[in-house]
N, C-alpha and C. Protein backbone atom coordinates (compact mmCIF):
# COMPACT_ATOMS: atom_id res chain seq x y z
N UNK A 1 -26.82 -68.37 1.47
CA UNK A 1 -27.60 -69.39 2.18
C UNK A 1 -27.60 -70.65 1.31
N UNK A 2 -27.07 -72.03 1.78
CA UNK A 2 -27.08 -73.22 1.16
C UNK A 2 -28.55 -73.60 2.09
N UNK A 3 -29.13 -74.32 1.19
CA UNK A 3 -30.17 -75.25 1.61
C UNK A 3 -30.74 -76.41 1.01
N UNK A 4 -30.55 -77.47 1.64
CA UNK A 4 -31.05 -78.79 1.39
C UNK A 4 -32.19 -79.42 1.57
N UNK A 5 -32.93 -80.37 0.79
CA UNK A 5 -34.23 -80.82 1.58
C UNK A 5 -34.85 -81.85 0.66
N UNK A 6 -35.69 -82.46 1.01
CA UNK A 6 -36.17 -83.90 0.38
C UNK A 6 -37.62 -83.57 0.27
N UNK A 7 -38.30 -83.96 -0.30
CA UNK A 7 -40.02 -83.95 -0.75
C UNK A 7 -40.23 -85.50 -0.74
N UNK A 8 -40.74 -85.59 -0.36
CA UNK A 8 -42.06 -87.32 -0.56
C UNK A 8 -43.43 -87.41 0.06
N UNK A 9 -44.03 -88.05 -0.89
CA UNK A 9 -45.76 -88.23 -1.00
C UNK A 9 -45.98 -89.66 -0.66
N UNK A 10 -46.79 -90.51 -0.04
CA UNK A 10 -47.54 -91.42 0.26
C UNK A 10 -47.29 -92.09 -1.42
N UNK A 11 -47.95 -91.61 -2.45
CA UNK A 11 -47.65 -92.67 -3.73
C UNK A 11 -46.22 -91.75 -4.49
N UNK A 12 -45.51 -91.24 -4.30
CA UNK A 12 -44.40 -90.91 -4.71
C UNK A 12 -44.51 -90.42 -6.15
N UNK A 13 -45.67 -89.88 -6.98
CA UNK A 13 -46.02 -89.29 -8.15
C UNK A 13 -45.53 -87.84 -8.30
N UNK A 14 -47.31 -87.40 -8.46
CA UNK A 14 -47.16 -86.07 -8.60
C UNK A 14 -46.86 -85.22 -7.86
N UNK A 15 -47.26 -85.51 -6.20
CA UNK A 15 -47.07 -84.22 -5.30
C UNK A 15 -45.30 -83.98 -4.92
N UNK A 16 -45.17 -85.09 -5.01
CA UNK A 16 -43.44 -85.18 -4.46
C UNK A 16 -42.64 -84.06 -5.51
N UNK A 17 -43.00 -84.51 -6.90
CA UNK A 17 -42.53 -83.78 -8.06
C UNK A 17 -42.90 -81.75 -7.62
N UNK A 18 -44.09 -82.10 -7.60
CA UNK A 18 -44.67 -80.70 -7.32
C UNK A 18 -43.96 -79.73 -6.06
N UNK A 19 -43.99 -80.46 -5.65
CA UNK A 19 -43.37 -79.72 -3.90
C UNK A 19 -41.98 -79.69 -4.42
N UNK A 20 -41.42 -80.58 -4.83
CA UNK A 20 -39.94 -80.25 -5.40
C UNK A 20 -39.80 -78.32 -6.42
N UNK A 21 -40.63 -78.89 -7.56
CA UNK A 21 -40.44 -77.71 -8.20
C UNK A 21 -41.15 -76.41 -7.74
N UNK A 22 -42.18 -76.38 -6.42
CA UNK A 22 -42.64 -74.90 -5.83
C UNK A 22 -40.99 -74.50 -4.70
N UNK A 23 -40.90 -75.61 -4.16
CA UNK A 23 -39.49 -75.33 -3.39
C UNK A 23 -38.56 -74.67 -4.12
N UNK A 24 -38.03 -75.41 -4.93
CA UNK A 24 -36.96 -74.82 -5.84
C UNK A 24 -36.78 -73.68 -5.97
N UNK A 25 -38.27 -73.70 -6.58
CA UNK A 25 -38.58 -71.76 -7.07
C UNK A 25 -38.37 -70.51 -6.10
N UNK A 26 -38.91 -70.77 -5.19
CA UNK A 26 -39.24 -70.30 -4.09
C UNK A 26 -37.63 -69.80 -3.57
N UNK A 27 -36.67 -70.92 -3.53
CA UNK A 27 -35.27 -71.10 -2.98
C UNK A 27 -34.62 -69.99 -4.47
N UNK A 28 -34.95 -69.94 -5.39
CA UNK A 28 -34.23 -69.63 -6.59
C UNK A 28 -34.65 -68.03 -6.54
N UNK A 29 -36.48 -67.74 -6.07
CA UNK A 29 -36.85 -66.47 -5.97
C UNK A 29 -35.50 -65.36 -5.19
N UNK A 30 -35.26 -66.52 -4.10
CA UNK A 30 -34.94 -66.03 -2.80
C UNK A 30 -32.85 -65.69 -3.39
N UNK A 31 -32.71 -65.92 -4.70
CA UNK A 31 -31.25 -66.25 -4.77
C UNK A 31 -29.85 -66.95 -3.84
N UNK A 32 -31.42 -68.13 -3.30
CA UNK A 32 -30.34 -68.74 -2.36
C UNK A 32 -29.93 -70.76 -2.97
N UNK A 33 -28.94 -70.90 -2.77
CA UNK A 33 -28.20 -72.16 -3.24
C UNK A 33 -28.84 -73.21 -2.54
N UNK A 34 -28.99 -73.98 -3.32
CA UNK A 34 -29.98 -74.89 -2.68
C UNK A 34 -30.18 -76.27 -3.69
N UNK A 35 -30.60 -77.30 -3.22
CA UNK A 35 -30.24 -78.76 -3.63
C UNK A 35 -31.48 -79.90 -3.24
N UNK A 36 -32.47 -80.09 -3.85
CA UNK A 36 -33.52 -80.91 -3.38
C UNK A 36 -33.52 -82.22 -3.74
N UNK A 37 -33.47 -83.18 -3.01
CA UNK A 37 -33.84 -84.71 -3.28
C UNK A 37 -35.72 -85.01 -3.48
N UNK A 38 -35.29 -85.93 -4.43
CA UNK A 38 -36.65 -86.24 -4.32
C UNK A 38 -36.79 -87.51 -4.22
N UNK A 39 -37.52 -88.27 -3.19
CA UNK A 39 -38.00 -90.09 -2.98
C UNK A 39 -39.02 -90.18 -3.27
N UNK A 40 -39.44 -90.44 -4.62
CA UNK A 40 -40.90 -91.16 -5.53
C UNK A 40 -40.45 -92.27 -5.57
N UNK A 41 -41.86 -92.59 -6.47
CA UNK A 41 -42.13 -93.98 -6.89
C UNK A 41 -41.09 -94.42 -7.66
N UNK A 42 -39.62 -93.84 -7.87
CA UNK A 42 -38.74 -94.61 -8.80
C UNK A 42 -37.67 -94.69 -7.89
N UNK A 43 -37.71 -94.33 -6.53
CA UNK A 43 -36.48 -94.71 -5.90
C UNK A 43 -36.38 -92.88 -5.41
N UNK A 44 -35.23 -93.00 -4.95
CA UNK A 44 -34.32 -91.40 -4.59
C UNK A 44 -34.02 -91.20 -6.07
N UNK A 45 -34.03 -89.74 -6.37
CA UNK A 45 -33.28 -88.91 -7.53
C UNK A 45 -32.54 -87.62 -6.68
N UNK A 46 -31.77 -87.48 -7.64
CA UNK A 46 -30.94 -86.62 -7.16
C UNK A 46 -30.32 -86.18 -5.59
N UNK A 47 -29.95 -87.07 -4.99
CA UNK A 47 -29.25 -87.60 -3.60
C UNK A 47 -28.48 -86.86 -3.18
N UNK A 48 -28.94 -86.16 -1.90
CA UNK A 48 -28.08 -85.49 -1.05
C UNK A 48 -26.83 -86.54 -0.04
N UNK A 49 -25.64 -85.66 -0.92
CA UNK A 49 -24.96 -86.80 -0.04
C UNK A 49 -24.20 -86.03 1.48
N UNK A 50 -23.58 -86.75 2.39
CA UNK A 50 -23.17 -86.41 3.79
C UNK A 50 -22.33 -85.03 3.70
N UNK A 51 -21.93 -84.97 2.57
CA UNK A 51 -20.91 -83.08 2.84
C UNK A 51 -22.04 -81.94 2.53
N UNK A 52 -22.74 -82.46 1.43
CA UNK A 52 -23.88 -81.45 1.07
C UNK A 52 -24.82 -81.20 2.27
N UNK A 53 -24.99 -82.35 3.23
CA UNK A 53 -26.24 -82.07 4.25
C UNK A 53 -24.99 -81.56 5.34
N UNK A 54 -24.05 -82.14 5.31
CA UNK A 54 -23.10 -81.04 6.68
C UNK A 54 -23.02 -79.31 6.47
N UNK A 55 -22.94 -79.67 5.03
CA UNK A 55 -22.35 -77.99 4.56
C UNK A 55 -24.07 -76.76 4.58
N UNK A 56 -24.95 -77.69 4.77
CA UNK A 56 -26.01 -77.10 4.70
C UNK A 56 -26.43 -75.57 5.80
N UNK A 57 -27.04 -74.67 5.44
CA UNK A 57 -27.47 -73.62 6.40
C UNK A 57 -28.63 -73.74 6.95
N UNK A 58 -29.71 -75.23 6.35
CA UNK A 58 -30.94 -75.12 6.59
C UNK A 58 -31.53 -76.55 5.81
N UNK A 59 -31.71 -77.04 6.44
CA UNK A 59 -32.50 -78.46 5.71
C UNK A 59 -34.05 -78.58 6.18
N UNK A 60 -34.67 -78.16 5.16
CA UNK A 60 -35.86 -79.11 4.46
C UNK A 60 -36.58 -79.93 4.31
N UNK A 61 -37.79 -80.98 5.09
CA UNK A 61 -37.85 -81.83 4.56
C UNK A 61 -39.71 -81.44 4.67
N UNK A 62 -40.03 -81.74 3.05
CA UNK A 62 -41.42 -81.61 3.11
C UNK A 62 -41.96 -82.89 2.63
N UNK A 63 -41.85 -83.85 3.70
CA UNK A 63 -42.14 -84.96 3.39
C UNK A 63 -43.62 -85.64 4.09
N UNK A 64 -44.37 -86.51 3.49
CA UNK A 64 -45.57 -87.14 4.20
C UNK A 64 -45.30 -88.47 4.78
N UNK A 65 -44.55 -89.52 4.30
CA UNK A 65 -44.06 -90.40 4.26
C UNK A 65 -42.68 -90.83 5.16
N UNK A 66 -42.41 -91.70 5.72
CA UNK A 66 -40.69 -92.12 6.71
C UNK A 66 -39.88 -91.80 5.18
N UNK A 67 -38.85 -91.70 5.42
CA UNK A 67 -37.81 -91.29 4.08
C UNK A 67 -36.47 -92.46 4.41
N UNK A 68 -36.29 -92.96 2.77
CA UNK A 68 -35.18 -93.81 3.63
C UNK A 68 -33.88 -93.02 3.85
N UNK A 69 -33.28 -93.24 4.24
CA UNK A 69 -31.99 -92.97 4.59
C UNK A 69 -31.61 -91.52 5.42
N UNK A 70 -32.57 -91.99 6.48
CA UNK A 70 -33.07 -90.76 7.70
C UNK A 70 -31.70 -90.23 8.72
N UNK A 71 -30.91 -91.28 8.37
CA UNK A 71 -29.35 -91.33 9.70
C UNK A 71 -28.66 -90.51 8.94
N UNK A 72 -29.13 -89.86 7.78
CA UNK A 72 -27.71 -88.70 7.18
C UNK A 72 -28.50 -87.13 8.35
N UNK A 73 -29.81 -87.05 8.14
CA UNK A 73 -29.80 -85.99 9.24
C UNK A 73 -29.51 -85.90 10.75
N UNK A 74 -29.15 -86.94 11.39
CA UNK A 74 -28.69 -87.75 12.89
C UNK A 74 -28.44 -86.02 13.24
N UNK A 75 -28.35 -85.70 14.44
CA UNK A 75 -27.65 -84.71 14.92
C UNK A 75 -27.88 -83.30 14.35
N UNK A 76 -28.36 -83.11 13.52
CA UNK A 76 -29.09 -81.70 12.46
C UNK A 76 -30.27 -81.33 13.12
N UNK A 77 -30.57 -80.15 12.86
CA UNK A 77 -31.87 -79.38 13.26
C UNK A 77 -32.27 -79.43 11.64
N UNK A 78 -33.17 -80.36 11.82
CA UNK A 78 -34.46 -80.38 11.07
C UNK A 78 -35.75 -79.63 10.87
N UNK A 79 -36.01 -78.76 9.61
CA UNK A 79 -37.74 -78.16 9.74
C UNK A 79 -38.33 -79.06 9.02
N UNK A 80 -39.29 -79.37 9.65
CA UNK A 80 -40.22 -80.42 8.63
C UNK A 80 -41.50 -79.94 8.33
N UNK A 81 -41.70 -79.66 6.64
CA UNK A 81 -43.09 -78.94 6.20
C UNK A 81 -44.06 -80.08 5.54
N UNK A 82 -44.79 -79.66 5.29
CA UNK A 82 -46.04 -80.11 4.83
C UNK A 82 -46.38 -80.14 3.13
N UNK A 83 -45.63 -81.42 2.57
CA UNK A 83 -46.17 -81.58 1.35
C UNK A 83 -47.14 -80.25 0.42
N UNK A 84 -48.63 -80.36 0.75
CA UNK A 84 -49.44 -79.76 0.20
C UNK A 84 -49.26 -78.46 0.54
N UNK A 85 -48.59 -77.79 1.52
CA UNK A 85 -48.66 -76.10 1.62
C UNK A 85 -47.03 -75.94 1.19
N UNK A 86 -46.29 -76.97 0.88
CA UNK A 86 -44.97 -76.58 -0.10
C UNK A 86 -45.28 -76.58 -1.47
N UNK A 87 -46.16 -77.19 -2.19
CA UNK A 87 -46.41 -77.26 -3.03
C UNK A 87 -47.89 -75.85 -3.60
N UNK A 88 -48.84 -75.97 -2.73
CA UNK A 88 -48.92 -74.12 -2.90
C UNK A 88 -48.94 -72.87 -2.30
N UNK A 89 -47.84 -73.17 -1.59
CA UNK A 89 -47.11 -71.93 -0.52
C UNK A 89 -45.35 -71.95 -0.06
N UNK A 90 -45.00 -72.11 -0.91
CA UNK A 90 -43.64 -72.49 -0.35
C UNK A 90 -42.84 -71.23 0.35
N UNK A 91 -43.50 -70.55 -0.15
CA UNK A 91 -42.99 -69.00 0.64
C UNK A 91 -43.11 -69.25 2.31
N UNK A 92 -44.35 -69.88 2.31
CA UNK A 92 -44.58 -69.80 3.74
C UNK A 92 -44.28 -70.92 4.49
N UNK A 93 -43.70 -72.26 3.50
CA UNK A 93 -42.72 -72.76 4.37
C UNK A 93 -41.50 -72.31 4.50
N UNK A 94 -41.10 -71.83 3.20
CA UNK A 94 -39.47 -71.31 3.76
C UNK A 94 -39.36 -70.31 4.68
N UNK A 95 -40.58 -69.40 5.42
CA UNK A 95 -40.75 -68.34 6.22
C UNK A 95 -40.65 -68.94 7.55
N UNK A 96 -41.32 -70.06 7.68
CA UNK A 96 -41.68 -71.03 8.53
C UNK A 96 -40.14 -71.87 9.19
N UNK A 97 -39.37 -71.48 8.27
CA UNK A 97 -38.03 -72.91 8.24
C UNK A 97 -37.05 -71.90 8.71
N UNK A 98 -37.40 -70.40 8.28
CA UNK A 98 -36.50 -69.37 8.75
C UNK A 98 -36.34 -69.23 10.39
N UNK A 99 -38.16 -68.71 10.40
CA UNK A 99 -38.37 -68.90 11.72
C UNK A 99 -37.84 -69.86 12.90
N UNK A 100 -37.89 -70.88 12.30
CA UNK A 100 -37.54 -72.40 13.09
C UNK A 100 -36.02 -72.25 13.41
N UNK A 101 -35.25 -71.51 12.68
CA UNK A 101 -33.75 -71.73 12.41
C UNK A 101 -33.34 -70.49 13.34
N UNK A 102 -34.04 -69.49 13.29
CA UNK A 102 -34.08 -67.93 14.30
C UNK A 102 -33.12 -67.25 13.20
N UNK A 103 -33.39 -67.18 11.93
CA UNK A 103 -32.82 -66.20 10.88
C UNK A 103 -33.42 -65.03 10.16
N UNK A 104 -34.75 -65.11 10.61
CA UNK A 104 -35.60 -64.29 9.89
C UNK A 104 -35.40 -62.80 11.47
């Protein structure tokens, strides 16, 4: 399972960071391949680019905030979670993203 996905918070600090690294884990528990962007307060880090989000099995986005560069998901089935329960439940968004996808 490849999976992609972006985190962003209203001030782009701590929660963005946070939801990044409960995701991760969560994706890493699960021994599945996986690639998170994050859009804080310093811009995009680590950028999903157009083959990584094509090649994807499942994209991600636990964002609070519009995200820029929204036209790379155009045409994708999108799950979209919730900042604060990715950050302390990510199990139950990725359960949630399964569901959404009809893989579980």
């Amino acid at each position: 399972m490849y999976v992609v996905g972006i985190t962003a918070c209203p001030t782009g600090i701590a929660h963005t960071y946070m939801a990044q690294e409960s995701l991760e884990k969560e994706l890493e528990k699960r021994g599945w391949e996986y690639k998170i962007e994050t859009q804080g307060s310093i811009g995009i880090e680590n950028q999903l680019d157009q083959d990584e989000v094509d090649r994807a099995d499942m994209i991600i986005l636990c964002v609070s905030i519009q995200i820029e560069e929204q036209e790379r998901f155009d045409g994708k089935k999108v799950f979209y979670g919730d900042v604060d329960e990715c950050i302390s439940f990510p199990n139950r968004v990725v359960d949630k993203a399964l569901d959404f996808y009809n893989m579980k």
